[in-house]
C-alpha atoms as a PDB file:
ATOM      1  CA  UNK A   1      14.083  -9.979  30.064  1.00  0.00           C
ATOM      2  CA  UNK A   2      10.994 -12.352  29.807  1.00  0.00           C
ATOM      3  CA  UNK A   3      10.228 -13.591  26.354  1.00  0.00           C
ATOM      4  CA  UNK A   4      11.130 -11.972  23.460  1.00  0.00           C
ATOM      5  CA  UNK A   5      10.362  -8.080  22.976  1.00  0.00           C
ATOM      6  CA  UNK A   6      12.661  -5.278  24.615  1.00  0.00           C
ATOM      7  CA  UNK A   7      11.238  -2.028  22.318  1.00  0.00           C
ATOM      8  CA  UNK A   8       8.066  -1.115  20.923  1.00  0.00           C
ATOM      9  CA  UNK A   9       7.942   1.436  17.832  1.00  0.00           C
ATOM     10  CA  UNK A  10       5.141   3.015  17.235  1.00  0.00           C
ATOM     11  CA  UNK A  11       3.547   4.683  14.007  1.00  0.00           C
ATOM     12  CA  UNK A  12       1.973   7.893  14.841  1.00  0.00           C
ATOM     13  CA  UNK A  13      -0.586   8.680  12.333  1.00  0.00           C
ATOM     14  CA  UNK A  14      -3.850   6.764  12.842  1.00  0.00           C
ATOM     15  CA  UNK A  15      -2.000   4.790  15.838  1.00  0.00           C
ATOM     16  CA  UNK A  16      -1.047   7.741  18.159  1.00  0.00           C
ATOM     17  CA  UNK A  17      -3.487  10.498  16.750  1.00  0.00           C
ATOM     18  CA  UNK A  18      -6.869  10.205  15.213  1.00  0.00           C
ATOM     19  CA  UNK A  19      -5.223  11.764  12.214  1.00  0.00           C
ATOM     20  CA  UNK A  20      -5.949  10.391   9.028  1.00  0.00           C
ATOM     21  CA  UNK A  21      -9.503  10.659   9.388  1.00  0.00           C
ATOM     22  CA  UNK A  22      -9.330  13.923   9.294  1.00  0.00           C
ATOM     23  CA  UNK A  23      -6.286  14.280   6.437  1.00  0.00           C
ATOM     24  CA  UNK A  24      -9.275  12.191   4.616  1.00  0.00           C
ATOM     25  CA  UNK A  25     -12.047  14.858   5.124  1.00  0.00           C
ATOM     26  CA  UNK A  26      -9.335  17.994   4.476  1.00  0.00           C
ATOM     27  CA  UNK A  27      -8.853  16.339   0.862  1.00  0.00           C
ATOM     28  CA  UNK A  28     -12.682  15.830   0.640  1.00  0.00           C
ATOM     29  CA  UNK A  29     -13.164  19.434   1.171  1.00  0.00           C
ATOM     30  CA  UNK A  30     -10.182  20.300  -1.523  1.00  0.00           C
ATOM     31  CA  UNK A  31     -11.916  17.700  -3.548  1.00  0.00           C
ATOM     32  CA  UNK A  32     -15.461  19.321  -3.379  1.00  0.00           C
ATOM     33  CA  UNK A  33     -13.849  22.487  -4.494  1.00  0.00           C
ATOM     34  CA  UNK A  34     -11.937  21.418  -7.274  1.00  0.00           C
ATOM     35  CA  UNK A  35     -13.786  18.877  -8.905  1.00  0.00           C
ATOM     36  CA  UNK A  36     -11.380  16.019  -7.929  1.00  0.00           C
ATOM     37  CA  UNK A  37     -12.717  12.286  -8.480  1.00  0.00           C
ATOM     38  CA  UNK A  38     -12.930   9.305  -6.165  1.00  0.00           C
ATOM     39  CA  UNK A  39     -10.407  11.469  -3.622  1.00  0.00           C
ATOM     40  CA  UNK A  40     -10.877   8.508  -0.994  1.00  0.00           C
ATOM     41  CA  UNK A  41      -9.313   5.721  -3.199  1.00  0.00           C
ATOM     42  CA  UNK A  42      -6.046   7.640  -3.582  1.00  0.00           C
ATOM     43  CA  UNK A  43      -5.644   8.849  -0.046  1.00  0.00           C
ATOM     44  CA  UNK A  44      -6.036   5.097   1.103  1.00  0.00           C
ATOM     45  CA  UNK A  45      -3.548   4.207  -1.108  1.00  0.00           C
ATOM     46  CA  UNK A  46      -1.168   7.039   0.394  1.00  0.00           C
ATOM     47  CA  UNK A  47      -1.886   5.392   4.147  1.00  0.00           C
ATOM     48  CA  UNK A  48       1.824   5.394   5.963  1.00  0.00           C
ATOM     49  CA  UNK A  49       3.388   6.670   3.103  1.00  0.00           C
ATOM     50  CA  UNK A  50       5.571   9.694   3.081  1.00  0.00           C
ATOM     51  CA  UNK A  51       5.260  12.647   0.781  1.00  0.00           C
ATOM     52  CA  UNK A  52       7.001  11.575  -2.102  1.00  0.00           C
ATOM     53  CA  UNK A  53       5.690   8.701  -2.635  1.00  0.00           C
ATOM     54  CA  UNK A  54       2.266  10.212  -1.896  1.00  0.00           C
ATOM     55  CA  UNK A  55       2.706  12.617  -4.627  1.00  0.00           C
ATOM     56  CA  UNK A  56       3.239   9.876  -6.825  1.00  0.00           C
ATOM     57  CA  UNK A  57       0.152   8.293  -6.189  1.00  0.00           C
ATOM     58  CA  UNK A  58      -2.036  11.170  -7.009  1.00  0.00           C
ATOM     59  CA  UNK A  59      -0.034  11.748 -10.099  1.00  0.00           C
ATOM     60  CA  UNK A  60      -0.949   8.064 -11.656  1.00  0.00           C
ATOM     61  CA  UNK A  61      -4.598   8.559 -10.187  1.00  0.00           C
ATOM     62  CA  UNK A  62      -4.716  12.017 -11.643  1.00  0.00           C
ATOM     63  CA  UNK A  63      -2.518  12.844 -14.497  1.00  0.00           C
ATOM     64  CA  UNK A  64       1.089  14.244 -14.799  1.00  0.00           C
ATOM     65  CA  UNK A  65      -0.329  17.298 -14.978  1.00  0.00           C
ATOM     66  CA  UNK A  66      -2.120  17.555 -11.588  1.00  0.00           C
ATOM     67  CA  UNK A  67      -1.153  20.054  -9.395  1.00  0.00           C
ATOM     68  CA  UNK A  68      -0.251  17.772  -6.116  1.00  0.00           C
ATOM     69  CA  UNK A  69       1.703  20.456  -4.946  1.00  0.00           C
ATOM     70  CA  UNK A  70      -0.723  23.473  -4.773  1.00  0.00           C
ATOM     71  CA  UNK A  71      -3.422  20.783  -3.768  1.00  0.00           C
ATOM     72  CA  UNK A  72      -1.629  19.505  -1.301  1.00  0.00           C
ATOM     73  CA  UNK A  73      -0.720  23.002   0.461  1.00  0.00           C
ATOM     74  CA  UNK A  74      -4.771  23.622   0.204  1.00  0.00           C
ATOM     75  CA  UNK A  75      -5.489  20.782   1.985  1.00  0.00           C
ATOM     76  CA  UNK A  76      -2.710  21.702   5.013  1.00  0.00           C
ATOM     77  CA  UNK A  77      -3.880  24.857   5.334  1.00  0.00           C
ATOM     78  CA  UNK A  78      -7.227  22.947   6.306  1.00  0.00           C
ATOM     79  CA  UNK A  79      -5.802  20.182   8.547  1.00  0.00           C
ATOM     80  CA  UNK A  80      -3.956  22.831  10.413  1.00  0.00           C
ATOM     81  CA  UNK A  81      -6.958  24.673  11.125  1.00  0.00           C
ATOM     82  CA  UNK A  82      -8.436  22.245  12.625  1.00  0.00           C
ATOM     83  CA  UNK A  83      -5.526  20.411  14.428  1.00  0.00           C
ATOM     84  CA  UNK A  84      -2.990  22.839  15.487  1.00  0.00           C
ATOM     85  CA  UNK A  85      -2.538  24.172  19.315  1.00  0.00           C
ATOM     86  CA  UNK A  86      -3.116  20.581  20.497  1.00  0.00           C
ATOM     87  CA  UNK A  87      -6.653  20.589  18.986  1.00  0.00           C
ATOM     88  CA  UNK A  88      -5.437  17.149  17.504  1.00  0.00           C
ATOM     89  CA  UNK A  89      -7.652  14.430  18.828  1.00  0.00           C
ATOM     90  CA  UNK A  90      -5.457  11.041  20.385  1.00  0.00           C
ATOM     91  CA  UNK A  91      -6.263   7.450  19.742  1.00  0.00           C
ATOM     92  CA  UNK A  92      -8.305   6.053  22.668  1.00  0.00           C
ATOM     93  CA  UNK A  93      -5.905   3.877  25.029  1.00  0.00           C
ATOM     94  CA  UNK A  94      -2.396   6.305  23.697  1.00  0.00           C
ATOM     95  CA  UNK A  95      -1.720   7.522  26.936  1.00  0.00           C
ATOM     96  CA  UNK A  96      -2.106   4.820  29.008  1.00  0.00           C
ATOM     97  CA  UNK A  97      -0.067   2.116  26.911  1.00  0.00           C
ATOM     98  CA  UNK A  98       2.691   4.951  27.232  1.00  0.00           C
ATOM     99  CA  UNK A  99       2.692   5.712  30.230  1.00  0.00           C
ATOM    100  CA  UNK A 100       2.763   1.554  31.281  1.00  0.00           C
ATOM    101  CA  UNK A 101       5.812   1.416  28.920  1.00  0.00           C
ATOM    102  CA  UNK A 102       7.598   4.581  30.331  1.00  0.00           C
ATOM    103  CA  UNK A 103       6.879   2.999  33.582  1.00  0.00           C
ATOM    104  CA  UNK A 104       7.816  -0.896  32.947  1.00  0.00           C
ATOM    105  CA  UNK A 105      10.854   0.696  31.439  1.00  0.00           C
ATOM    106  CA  UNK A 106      10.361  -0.455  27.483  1.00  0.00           C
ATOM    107  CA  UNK A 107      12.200   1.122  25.223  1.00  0.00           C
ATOM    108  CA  UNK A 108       9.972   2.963  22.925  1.00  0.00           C
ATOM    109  CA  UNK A 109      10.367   5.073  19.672  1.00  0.00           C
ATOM    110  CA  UNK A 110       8.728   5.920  16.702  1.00  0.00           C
ATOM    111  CA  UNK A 111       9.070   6.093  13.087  1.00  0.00           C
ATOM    112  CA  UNK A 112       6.450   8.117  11.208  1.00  0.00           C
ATOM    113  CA  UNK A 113       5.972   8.820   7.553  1.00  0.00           C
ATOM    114  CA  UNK A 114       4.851  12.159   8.264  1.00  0.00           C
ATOM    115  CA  UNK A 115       8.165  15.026   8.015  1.00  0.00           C
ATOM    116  CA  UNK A 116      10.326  15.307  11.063  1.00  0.00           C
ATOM    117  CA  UNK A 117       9.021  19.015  11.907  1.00  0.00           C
ATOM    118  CA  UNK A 118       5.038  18.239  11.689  1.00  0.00           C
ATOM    119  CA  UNK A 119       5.649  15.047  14.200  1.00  0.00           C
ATOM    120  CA  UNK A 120       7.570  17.135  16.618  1.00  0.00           C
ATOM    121  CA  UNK A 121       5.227  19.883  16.799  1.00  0.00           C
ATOM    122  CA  UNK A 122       1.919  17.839  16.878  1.00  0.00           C
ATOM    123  CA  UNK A 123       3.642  15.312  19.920  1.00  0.00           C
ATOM    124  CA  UNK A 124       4.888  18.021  21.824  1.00  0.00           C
ATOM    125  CA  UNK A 125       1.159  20.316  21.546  1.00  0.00           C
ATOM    126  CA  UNK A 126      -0.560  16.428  22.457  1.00  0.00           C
ATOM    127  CA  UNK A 127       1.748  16.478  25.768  1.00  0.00           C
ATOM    128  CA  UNK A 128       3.787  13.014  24.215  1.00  0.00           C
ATOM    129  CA  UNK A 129       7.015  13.932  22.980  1.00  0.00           C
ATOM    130  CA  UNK A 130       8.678  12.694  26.549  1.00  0.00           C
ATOM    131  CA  UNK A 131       7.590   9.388  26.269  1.00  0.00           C
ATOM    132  CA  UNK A 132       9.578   8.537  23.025  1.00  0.00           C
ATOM    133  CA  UNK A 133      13.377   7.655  23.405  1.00  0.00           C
ATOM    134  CA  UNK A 134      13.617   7.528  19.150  1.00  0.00           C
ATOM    135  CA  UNK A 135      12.033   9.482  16.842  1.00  0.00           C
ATOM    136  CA  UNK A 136      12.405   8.634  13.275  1.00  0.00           C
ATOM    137  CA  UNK A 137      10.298  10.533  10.847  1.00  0.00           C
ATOM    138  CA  UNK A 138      10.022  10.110   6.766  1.00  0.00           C
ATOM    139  CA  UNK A 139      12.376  12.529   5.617  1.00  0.00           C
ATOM    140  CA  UNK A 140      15.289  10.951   7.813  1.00  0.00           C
ATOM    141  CA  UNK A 141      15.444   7.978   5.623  1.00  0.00           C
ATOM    142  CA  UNK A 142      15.596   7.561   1.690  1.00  0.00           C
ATOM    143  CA  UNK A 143      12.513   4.988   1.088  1.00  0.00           C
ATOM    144  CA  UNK A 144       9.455   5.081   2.387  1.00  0.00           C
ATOM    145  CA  UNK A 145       7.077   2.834   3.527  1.00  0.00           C
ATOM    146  CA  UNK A 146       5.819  -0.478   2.820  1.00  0.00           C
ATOM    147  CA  UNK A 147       9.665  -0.143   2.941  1.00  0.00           C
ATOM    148  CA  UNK A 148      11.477  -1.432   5.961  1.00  0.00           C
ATOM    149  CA  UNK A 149      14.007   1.140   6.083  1.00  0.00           C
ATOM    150  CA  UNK A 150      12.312   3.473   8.630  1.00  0.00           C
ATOM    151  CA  UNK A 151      11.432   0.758  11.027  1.00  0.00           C
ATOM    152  CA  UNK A 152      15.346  -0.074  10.919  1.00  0.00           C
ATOM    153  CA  UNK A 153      16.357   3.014  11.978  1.00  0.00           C
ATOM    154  CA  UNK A 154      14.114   2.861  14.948  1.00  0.00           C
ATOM    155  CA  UNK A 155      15.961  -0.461  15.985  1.00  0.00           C
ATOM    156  CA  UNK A 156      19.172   1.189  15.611  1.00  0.00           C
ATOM    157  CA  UNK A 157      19.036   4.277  17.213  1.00  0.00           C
ATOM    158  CA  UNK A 158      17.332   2.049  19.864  1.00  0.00           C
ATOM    159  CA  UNK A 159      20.281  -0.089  19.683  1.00  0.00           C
ATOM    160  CA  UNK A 160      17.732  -3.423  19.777  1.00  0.00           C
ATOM    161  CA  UNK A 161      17.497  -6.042  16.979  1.00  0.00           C
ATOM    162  CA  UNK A 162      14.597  -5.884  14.881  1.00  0.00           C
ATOM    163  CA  UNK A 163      13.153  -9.361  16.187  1.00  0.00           C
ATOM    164  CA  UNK A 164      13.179  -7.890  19.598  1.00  0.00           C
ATOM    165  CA  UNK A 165      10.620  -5.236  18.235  1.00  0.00           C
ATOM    166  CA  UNK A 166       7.176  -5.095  18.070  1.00  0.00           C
ATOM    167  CA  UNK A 167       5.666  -2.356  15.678  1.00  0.00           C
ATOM    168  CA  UNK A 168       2.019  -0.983  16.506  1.00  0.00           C
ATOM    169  CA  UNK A 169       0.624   0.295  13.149  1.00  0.00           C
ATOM    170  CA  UNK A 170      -2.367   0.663  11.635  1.00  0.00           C
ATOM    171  CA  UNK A 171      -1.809   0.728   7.703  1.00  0.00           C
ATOM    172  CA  UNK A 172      -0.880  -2.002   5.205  1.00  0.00           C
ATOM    173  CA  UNK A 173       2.001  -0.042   3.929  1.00  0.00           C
ATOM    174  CA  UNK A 174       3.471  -0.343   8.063  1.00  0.00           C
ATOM    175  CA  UNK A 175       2.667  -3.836   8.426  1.00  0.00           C
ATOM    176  CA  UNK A 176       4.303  -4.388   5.199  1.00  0.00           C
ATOM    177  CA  UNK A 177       7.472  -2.755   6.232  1.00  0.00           C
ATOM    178  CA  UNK A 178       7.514  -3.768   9.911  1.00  0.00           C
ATOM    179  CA  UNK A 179       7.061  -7.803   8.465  1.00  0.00           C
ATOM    180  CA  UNK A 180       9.981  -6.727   6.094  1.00  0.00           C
ATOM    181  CA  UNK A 181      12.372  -5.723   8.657  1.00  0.00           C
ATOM    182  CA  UNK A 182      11.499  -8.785  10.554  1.00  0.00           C
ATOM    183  CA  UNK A 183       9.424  -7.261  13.568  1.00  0.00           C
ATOM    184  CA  UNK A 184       6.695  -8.082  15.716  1.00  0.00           C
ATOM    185  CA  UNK A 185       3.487  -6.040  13.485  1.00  0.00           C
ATOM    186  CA  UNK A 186       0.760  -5.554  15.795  1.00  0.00           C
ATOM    187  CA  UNK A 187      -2.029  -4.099  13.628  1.00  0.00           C
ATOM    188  CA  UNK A 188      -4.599  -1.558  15.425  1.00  0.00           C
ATOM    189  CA  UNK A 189      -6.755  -0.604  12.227  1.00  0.00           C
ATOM    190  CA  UNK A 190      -7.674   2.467  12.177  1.00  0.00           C
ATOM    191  CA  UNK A 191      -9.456   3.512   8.643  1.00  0.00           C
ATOM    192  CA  UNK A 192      -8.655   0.417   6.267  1.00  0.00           C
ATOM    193  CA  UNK A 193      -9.799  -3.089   7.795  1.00  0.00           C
ATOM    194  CA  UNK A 194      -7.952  -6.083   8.080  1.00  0.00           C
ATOM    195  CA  UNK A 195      -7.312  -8.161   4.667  1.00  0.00           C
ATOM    196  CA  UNK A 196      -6.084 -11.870   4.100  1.00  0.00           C
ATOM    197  CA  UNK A 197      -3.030 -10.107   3.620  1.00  0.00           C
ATOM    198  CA  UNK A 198      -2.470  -8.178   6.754  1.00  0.00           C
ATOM    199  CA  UNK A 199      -3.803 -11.556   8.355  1.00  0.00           C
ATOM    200  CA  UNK A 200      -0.776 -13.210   7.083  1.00  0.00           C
ATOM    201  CA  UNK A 201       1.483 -10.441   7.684  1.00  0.00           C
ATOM    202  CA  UNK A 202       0.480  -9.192  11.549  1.00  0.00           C
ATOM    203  CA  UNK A 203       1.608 -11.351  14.382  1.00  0.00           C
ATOM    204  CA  UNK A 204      -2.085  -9.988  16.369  1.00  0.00           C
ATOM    205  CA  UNK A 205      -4.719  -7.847  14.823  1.00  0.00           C
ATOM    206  CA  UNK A 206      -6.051  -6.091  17.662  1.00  0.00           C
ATOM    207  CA  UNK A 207      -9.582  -3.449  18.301  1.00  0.00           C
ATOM    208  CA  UNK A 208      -7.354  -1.153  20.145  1.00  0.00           C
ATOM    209  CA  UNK A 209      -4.734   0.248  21.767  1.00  0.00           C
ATOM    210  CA  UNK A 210      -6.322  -0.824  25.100  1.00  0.00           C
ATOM    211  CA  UNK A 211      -5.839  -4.417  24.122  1.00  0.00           C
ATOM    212  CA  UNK A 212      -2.150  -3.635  23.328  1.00  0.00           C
ATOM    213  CA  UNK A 213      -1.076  -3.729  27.117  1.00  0.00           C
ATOM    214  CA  UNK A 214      -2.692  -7.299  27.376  1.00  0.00           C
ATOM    215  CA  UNK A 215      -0.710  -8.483  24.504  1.00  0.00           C
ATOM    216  CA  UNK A 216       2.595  -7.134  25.881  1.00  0.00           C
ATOM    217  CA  UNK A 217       2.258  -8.216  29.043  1.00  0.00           C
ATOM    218  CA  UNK A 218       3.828 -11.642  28.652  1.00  0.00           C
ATOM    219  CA  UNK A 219       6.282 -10.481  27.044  1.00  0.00           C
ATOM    220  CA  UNK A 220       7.752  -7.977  29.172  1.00  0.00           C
ATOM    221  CA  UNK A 221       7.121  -9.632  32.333  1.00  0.00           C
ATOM    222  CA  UNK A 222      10.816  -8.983  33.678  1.00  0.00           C
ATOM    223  CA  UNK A 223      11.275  -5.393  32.274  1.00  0.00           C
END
């Protein structure tokens, strides 16, 4: 194979499905009803973290005492609501750049932080399960995000080394943990933009996953 990629793993939330946006305006509506503070500073800081560390998050923005749990159910409830029976809308460009994988015959997998049986249900109601070889979700492995151990997996069960990888993601807590497992981060930013940081950390900061296919291209010339 041409140059120097063989899989691509993709996050799903804010990369595959216009997700967090709304998981942002669920817990503004909890919020609004509770009384709950500055609700968008903590759920940025939760972006492509799984639940547990999530929960810890709102617990040092909040108190001990905060009831994550029942808050957290509320806001579900909500999401659900809206999203469920394939309601949830895609990222612009999804489809295509899987379908010219599928068809160039890339391996491709993903590795959400989001629990095993919420990413199987909301990629099989959006009509995308089939194009995923891997799926790695963020109670398969023991730590989360900015955390490379997710992003591993995905190489493994792939059975590709990591620097054969490239990782589409949109948070700072992927890029972190795909430039930790020594991947190819290819930032798509979805609610946070780019910092010096994620400058530094992404091989390509890209406007979307339309421009994704370009960027590939070379590199998968043989495949």
């Amino acid at each position: 194979m041409a140059g120097k990629g063989e899989a691509v793993i993709f996050d799903m939330d804010g990369v595959i499905f216009d997700s967090e946006t709304l998981v942002l305006n669920c817990w503004r509506e909890v919020a609004e009803c509770h009384g709950i503070r500055n609700i968008e500073i903590a759920c940025h800081e939760c972006l492509g973290t799984n639940s547990a560390v999530s929960k810890q998050i709102f617990l040092r923005h909040y108190g001990q005492d905060f009831p994550y749990d029942e808050y957290k159910a509320e806001m579900s409830e909500v999401f659900f609501g809206y999203a469920s029976g394939g309601r949830l809308k895609k990222k612009p460009g999804v489809e295509k750049l899987l379908k010219y994988l599928k068809e160039s015959g890339i391996k491709v997998a993903l590795a959400s932080s989001t629990r095993e049986a919420v990413v199987k249900k909301e990629l099989e109601e959006g009509g995308l399960l089939g194009y995923f070889d891997e799926i790695v979700c963020g109670d398969m492995v023991k730590r989360s995000k900015p955390e490379p151990d997710i992003f591993l997996e995905a190489c493994r069960r792939l059975r590709s080394e990591p620097k054969k990888c490239y990782v589409i993601e949109d948070s700072y807590n992927g890029i972190r943990a795909a430039h930790a497992a020594g991947m190819h981060p290819i930032m798509v930013p979805d609610l946070m933009e780019p910092t010096e940081e994620m400058q530094g950390l992404a091989e390509t900061i890209l406007g979307s996953l339309y421009d994704v296919i370009g960027y590939l291209e070379p590199f998968y010339l043989d495949a």
